[in-house]
PDB file of N, CA and C in Angstrom:
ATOM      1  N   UNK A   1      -5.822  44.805  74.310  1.00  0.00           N
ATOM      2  CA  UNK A   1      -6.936  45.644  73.954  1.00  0.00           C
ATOM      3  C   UNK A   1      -6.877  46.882  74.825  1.00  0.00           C
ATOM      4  N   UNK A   2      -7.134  48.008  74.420  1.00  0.00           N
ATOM      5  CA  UNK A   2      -7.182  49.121  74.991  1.00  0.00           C
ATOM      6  C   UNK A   2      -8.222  49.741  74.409  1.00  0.00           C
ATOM      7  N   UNK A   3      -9.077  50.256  75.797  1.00  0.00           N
ATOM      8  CA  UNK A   3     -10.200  51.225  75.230  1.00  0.00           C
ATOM      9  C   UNK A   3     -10.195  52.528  76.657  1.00  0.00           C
ATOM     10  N   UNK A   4     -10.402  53.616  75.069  1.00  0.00           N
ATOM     11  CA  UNK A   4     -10.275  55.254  75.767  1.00  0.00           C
ATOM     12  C   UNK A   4     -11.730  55.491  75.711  1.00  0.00           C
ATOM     13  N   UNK A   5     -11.795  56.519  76.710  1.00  0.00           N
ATOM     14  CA  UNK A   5     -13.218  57.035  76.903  1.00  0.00           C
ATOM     15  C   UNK A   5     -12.569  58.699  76.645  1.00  0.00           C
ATOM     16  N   UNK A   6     -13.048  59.550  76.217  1.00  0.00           N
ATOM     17  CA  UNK A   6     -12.807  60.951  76.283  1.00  0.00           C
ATOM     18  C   UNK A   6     -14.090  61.969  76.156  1.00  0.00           C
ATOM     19  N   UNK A   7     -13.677  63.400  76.747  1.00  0.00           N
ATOM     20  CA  UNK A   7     -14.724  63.872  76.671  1.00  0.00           C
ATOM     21  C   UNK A   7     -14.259  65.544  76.152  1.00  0.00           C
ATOM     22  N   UNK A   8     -14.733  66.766  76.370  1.00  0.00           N
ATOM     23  CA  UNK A   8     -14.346  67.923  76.050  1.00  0.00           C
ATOM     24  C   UNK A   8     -12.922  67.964  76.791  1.00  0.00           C
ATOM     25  N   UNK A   9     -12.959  67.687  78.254  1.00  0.00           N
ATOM     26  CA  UNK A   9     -11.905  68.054  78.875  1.00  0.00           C
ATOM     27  C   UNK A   9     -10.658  67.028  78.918  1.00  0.00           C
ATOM     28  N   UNK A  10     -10.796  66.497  77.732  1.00  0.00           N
ATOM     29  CA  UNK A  10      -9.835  65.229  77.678  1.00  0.00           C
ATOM     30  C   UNK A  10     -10.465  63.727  77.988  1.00  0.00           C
ATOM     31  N   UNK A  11      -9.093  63.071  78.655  1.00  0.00           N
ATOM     32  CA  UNK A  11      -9.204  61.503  79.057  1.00  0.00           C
ATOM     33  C   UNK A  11     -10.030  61.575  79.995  1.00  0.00           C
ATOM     34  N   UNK A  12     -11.064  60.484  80.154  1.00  0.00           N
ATOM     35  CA  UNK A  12     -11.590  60.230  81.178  1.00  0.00           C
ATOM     36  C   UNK A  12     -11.030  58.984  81.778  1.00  0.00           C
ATOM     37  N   UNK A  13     -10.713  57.903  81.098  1.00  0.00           N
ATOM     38  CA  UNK A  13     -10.088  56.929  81.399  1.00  0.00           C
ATOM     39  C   UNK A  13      -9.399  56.182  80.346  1.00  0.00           C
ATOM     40  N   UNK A  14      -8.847  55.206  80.100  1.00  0.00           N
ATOM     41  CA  UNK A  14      -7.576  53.981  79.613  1.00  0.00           C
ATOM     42  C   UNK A  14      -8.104  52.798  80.154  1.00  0.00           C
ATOM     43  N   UNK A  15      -8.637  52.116  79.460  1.00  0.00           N
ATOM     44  CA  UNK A  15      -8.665  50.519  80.016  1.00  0.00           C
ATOM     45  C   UNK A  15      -7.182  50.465  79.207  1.00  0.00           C
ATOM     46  N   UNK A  16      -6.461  49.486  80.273  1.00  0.00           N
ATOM     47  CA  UNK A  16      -5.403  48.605  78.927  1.00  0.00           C
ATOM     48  C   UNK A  16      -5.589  47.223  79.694  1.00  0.00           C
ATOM     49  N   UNK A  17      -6.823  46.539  78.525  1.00  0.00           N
ATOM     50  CA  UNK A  17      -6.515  44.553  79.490  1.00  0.00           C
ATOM     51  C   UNK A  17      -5.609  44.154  78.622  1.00  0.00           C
ATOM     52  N   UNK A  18      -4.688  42.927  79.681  1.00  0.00           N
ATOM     53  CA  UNK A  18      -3.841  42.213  78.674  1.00  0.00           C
ATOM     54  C   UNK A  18      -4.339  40.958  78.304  1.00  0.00           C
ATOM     55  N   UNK A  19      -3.865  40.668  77.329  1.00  0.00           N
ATOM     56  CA  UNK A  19      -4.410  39.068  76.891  1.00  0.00           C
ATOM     57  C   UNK A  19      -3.747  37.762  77.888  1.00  0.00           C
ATOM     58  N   UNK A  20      -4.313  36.858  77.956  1.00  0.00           N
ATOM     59  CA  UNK A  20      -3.496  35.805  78.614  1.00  0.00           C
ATOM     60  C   UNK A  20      -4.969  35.844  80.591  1.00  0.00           C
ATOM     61  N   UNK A  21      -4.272  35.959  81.374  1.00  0.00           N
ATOM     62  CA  UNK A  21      -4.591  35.571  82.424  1.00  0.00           C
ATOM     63  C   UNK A  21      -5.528  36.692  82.733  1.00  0.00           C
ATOM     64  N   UNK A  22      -7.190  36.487  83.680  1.00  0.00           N
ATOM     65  CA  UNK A  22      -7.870  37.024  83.897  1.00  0.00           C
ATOM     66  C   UNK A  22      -9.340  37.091  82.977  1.00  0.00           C
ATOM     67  N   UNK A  23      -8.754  36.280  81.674  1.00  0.00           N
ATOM     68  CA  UNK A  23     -10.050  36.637  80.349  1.00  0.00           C
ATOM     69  C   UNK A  23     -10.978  35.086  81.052  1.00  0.00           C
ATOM     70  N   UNK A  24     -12.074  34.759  80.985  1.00  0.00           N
ATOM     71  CA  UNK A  24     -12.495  33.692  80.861  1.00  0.00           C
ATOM     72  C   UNK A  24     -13.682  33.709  79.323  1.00  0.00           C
ATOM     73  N   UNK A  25     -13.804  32.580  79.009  1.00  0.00           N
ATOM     74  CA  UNK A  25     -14.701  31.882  77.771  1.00  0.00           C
ATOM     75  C   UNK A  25     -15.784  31.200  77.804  1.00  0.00           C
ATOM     76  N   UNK A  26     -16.750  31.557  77.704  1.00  0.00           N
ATOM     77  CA  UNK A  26     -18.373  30.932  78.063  1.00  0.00           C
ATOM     78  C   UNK A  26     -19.232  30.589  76.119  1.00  0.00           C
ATOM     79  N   UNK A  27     -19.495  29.878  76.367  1.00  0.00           N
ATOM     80  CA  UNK A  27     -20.431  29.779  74.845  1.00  0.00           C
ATOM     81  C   UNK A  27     -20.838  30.733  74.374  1.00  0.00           C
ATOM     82  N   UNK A  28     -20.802  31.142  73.132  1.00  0.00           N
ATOM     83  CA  UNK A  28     -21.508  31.980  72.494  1.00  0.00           C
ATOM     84  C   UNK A  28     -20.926  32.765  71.224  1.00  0.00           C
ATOM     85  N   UNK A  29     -19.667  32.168  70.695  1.00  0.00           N
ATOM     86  CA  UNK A  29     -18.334  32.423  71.934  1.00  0.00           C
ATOM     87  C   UNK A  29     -18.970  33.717  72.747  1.00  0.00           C
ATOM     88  N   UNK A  30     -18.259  33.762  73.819  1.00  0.00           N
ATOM     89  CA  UNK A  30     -18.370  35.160  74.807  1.00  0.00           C
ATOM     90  C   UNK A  30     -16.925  34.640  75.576  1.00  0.00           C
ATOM     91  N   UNK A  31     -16.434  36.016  75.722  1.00  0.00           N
ATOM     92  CA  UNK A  31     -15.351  36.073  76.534  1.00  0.00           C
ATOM     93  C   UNK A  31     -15.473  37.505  77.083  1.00  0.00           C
ATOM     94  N   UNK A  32     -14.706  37.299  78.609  1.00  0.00           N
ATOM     95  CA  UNK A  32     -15.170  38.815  79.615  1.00  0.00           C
ATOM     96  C   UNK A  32     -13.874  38.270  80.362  1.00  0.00           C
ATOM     97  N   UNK A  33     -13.766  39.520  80.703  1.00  0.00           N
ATOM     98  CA  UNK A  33     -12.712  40.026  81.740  1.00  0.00           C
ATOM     99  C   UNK A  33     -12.938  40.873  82.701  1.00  0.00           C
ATOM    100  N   UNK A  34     -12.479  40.633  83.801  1.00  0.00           N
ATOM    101  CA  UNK A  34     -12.762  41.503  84.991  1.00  0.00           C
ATOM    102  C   UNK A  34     -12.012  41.683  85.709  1.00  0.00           C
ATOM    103  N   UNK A  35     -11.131  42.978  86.310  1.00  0.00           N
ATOM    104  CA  UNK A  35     -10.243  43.664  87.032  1.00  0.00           C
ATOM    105  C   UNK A  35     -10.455  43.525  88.679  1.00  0.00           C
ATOM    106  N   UNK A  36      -9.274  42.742  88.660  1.00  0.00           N
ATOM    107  CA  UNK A  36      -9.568  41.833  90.415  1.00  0.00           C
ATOM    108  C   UNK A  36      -9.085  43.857  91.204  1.00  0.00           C
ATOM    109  N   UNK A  37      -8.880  44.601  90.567  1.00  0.00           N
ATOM    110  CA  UNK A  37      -8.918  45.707  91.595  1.00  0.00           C
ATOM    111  C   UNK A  37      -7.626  45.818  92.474  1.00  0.00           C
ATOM    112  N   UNK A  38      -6.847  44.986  91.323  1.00  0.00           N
ATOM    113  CA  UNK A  38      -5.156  45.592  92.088  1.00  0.00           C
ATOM    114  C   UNK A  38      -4.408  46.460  91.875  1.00  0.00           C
ATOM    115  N   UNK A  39      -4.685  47.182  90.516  1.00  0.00           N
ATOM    116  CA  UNK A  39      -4.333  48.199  90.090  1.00  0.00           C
ATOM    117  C   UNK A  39      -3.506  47.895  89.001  1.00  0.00           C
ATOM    118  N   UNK A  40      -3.278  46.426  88.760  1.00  0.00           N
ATOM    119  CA  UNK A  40      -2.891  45.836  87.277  1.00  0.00           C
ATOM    120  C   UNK A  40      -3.223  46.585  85.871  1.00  0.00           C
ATOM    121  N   UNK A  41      -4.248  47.161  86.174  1.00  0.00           N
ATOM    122  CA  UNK A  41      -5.016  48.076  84.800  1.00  0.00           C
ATOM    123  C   UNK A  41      -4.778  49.370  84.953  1.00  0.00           C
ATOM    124  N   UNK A  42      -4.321  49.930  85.979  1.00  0.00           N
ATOM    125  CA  UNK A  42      -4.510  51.199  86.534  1.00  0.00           C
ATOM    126  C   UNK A  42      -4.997  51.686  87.453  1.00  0.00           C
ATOM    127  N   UNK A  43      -5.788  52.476  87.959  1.00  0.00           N
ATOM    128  CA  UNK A  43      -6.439  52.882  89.058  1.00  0.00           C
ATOM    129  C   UNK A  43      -7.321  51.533  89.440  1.00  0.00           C
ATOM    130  N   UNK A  44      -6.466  50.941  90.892  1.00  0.00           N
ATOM    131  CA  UNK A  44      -6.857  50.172  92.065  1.00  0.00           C
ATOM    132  C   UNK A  44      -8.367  50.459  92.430  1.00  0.00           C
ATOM    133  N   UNK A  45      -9.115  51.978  92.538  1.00  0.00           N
ATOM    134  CA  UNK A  45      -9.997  52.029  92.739  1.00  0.00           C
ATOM    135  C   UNK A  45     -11.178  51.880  92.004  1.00  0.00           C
ATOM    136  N   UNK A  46     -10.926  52.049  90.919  1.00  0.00           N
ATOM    137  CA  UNK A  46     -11.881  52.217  89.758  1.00  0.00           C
ATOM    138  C   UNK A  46     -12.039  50.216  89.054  1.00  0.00           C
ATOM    139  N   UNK A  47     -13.265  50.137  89.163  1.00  0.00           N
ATOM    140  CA  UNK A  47     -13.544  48.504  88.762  1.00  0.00           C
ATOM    141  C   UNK A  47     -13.875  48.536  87.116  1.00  0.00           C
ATOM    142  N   UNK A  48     -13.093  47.612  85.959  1.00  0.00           N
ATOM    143  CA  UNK A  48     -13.108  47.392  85.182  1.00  0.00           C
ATOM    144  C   UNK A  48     -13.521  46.178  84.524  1.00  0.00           C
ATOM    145  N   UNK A  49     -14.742  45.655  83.711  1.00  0.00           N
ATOM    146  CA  UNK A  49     -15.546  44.797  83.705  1.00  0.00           C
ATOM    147  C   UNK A  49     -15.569  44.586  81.863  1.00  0.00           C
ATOM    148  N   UNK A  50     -15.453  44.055  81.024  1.00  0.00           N
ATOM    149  CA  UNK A  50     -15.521  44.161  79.823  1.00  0.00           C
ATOM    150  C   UNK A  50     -15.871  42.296  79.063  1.00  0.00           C
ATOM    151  N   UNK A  51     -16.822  42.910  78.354  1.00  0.00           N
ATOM    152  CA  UNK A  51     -17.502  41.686  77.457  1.00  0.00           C
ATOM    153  C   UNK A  51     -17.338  41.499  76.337  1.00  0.00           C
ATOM    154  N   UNK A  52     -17.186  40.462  75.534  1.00  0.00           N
ATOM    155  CA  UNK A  52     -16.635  40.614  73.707  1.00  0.00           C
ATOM    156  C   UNK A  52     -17.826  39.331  73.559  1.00  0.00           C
ATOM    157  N   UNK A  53     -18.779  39.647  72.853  1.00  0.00           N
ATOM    158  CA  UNK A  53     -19.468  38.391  72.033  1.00  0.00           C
ATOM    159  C   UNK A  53     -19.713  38.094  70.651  1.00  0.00           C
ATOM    160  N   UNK A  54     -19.662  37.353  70.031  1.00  0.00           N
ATOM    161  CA  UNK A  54     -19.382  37.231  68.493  1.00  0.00           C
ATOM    162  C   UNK A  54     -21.078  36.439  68.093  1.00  0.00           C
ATOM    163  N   UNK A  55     -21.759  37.685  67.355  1.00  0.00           N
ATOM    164  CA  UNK A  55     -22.412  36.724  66.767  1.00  0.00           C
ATOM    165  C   UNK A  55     -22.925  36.259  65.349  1.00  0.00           C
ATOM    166  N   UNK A  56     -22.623  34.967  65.349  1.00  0.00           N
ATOM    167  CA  UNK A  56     -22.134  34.250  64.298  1.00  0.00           C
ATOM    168  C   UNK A  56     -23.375  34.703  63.016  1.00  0.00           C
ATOM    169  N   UNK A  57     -24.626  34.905  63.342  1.00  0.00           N
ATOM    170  CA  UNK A  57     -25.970  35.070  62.282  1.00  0.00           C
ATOM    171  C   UNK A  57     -25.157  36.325  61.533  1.00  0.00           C
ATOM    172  N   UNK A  58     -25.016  37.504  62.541  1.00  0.00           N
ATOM    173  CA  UNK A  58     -24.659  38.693  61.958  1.00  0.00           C
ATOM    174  C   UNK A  58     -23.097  38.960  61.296  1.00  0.00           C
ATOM    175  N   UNK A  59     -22.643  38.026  62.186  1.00  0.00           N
ATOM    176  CA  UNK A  59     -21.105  37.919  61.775  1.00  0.00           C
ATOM    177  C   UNK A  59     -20.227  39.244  62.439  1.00  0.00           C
ATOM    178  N   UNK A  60     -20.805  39.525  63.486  1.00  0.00           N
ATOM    179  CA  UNK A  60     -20.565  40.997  63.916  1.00  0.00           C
ATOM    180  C   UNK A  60     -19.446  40.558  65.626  1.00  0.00           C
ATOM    181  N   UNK A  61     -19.013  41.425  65.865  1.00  0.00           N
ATOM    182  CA  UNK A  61     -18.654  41.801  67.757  1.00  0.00           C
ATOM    183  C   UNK A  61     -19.311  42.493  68.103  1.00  0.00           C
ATOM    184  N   UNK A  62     -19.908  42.150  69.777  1.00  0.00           N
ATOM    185  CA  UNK A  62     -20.366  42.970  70.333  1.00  0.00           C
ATOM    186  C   UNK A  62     -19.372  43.211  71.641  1.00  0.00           C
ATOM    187  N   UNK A  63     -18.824  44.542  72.045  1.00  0.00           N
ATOM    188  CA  UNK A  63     -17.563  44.715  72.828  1.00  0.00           C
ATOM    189  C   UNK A  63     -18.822  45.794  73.675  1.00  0.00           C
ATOM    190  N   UNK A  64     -18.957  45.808  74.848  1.00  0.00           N
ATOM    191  CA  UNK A  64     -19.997  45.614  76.242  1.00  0.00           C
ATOM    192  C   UNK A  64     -18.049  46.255  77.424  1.00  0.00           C
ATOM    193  N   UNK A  65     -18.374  47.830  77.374  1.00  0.00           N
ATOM    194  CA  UNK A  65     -17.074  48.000  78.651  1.00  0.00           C
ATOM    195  C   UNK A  65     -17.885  48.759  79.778  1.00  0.00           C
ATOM    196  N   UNK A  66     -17.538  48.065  81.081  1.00  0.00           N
ATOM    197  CA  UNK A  66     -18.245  48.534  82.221  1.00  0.00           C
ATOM    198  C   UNK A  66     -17.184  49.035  82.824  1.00  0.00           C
ATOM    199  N   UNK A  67     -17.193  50.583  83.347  1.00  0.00           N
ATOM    200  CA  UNK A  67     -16.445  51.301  83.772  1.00  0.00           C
ATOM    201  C   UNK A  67     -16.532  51.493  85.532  1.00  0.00           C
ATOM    202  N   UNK A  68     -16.835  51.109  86.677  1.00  0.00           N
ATOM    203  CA  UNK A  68     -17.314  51.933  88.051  1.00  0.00           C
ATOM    204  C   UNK A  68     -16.254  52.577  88.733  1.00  0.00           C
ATOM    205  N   UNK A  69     -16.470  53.485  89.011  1.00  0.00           N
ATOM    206  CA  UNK A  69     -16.168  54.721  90.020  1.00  0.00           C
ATOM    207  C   UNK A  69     -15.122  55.600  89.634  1.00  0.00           C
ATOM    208  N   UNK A  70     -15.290  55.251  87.936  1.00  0.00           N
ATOM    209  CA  UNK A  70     -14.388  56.539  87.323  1.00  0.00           C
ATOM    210  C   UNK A  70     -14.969  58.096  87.429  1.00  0.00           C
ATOM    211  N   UNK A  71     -14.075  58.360  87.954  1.00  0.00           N
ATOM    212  CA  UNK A  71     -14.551  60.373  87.628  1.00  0.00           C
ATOM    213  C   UNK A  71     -14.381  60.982  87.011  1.00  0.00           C
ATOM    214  N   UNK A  72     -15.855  61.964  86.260  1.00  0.00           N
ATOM    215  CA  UNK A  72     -16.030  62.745  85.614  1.00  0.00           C
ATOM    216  C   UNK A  72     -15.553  64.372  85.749  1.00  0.00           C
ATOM    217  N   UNK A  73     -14.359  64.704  85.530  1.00  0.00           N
ATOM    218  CA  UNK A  73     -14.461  66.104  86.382  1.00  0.00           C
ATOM    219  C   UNK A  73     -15.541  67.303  85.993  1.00  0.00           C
ATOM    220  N   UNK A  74     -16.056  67.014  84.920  1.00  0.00           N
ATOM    221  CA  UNK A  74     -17.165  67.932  84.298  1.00  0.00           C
ATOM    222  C   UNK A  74     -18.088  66.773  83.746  1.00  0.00           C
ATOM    223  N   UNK A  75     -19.134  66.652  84.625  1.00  0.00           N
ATOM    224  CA  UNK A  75     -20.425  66.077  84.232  1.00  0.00           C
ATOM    225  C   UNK A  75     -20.305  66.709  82.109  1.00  0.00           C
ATOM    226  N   UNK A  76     -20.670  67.582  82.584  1.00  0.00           N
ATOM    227  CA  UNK A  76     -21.447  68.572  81.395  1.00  0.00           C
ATOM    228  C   UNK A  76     -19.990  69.263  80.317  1.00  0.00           C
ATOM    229  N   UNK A  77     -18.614  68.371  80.074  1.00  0.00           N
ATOM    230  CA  UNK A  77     -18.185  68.782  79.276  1.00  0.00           C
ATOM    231  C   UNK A  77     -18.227  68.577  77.825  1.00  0.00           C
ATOM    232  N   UNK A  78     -19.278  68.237  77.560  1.00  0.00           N
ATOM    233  CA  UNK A  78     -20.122  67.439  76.324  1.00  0.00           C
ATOM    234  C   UNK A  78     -19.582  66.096  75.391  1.00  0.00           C
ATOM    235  N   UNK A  79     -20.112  65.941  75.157  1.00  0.00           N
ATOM    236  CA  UNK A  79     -20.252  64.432  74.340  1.00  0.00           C
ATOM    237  C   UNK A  79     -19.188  63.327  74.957  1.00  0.00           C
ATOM    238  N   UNK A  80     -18.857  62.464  74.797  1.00  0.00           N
ATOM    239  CA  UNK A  80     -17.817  61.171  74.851  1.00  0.00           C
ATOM    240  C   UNK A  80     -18.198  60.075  74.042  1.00  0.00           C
ATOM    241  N   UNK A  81     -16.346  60.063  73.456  1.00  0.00           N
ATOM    242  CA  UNK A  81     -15.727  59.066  72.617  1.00  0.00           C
ATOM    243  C   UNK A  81     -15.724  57.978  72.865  1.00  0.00           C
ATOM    244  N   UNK A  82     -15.972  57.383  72.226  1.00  0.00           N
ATOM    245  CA  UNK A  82     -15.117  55.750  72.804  1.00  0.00           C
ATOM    246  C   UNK A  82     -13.958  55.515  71.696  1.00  0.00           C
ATOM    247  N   UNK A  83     -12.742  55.130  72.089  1.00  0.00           N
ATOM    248  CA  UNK A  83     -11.570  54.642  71.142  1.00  0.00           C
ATOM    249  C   UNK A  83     -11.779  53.255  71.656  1.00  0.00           C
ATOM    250  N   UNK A  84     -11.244  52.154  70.581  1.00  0.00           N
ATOM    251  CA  UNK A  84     -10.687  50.652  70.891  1.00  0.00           C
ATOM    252  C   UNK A  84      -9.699  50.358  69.753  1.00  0.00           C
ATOM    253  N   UNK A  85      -8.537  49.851  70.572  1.00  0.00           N
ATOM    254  CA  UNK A  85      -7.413  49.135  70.187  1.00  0.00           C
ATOM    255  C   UNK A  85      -7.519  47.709  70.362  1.00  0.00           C
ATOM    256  N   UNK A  86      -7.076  47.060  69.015  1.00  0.00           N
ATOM    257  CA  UNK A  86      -7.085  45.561  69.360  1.00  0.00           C
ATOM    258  C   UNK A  86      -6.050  45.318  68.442  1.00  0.00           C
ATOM    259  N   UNK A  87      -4.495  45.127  68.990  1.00  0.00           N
ATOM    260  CA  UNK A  87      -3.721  44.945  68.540  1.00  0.00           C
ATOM    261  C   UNK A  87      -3.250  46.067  67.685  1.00  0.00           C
ATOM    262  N   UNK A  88      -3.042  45.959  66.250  1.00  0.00           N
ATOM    263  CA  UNK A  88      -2.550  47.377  65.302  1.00  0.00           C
ATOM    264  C   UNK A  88      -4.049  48.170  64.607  1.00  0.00           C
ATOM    265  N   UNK A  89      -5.062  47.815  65.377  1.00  0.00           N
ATOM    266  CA  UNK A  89      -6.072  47.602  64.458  1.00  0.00           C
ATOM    267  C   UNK A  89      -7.078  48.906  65.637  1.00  0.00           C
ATOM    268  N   UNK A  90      -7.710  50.183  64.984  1.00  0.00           N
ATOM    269  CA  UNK A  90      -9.025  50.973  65.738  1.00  0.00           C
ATOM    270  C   UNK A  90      -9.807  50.997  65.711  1.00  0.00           C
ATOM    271  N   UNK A  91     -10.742  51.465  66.377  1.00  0.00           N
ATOM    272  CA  UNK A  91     -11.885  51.877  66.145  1.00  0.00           C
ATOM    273  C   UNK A  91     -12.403  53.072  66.734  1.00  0.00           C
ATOM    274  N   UNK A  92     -13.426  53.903  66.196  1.00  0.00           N
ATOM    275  CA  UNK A  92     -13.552  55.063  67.025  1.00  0.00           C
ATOM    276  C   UNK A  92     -15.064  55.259  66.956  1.00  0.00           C
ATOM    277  N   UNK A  93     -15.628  55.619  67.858  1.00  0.00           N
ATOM    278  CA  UNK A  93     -16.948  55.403  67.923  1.00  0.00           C
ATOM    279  C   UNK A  93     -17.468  57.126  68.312  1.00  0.00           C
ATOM    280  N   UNK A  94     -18.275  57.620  67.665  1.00  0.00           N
ATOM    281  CA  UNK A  94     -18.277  59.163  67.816  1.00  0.00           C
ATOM    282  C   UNK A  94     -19.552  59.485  68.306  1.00  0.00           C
ATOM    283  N   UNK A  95     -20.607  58.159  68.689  1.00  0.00           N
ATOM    284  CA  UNK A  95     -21.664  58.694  68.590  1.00  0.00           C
ATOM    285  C   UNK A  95     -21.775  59.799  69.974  1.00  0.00           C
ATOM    286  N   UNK A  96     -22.735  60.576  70.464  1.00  0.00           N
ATOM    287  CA  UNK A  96     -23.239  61.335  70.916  1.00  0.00           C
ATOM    288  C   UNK A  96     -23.489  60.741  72.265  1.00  0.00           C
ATOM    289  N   UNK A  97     -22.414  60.224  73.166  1.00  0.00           N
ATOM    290  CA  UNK A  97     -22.628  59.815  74.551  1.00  0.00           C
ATOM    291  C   UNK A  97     -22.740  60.923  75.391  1.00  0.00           C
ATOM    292  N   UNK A  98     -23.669  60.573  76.339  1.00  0.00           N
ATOM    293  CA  UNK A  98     -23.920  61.705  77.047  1.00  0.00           C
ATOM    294  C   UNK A  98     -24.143  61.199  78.645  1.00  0.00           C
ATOM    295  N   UNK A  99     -23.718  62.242  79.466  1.00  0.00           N
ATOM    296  CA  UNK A  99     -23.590  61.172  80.928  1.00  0.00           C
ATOM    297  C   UNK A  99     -25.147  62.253  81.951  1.00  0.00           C
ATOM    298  N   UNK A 100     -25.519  60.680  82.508  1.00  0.00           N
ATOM    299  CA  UNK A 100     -26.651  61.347  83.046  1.00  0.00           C
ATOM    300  C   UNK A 100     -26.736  60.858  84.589  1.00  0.00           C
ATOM    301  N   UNK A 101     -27.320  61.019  85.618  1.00  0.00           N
ATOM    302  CA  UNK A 101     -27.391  60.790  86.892  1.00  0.00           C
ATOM    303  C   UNK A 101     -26.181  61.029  86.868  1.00  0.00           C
ATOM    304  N   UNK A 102     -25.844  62.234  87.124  1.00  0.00           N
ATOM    305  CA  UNK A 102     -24.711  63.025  87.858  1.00  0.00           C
ATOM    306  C   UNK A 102     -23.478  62.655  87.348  1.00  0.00           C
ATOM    307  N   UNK A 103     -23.352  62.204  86.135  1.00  0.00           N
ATOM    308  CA  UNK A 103     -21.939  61.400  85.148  1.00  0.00           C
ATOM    309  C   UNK A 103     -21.964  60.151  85.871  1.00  0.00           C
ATOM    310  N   UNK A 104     -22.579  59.305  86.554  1.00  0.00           N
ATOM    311  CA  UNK A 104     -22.802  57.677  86.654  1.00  0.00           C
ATOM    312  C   UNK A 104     -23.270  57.071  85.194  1.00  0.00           C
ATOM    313  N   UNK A 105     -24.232  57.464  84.446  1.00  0.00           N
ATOM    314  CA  UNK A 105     -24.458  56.313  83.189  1.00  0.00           C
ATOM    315  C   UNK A 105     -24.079  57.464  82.084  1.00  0.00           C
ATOM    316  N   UNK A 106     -23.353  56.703  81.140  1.00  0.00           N
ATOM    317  CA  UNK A 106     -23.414  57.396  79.894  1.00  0.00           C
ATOM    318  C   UNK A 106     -24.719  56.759  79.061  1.00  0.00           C
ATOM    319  N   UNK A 107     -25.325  57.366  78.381  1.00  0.00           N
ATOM    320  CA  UNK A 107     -26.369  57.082  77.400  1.00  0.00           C
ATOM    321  C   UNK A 107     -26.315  57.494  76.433  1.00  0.00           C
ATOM    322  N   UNK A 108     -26.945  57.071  74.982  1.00  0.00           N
ATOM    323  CA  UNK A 108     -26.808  57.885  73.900  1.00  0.00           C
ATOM    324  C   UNK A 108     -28.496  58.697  73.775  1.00  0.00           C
ATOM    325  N   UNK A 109     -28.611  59.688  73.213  1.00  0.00           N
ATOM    326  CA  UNK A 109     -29.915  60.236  73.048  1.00  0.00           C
ATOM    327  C   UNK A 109     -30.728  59.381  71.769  1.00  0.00           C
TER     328      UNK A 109
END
């Protein structure tokens, strides 16, 4: 799975998790992964946290990516993307993210 974040001035970041070691599985199904911070994913410094839950009423995914201490080089270069790769398969999400407390949270309006 790979998910891009982008903004006016380009990439902001690349998750790439791999499948296999690091995912764990809790009821619901729910499965999460979390970046022990070796730099296996990429930047050692930056903590990567990501949730997938399936629910069965709606028949839907809910994919939950926690990004910390990625940098924004322009707070204010407007909007951000989200891309996701899952296998040969995309998605692109266009809504109107917008980063607030100093580019710490993205929010949508």
């Amino acid at each position: 799975m790979t998910i891009n974040l982008t903004d006016g001035d380009g990439l902001i970041t690349c998750l790439n998790i791999p499948p296999g070691a690091g995912w764990k599985t809790s009821k619901g199904p729910k499965w999460t992964f979390k970046d022990n911070k070796s730099g296996s994913l990429a930047d050692p410094t930056v903590g990567e946290m990501l949730n997938i839950q399936f629910n069965s009423k709606k028949g839907v995914f809910t994919v939950k990516a926690n990004v910390k201490k990625a940098e924004l080089m322009d707070p204010d270069a407007g909007d951000i993307s989200t891309s996701i790769m899952i296998g040969g398969d995309g998605f692109l999400n266009m809504q109107a993210w917008q980063p607030k407390a100093k580019g710490k949270q993205l929010v949508t309006p």
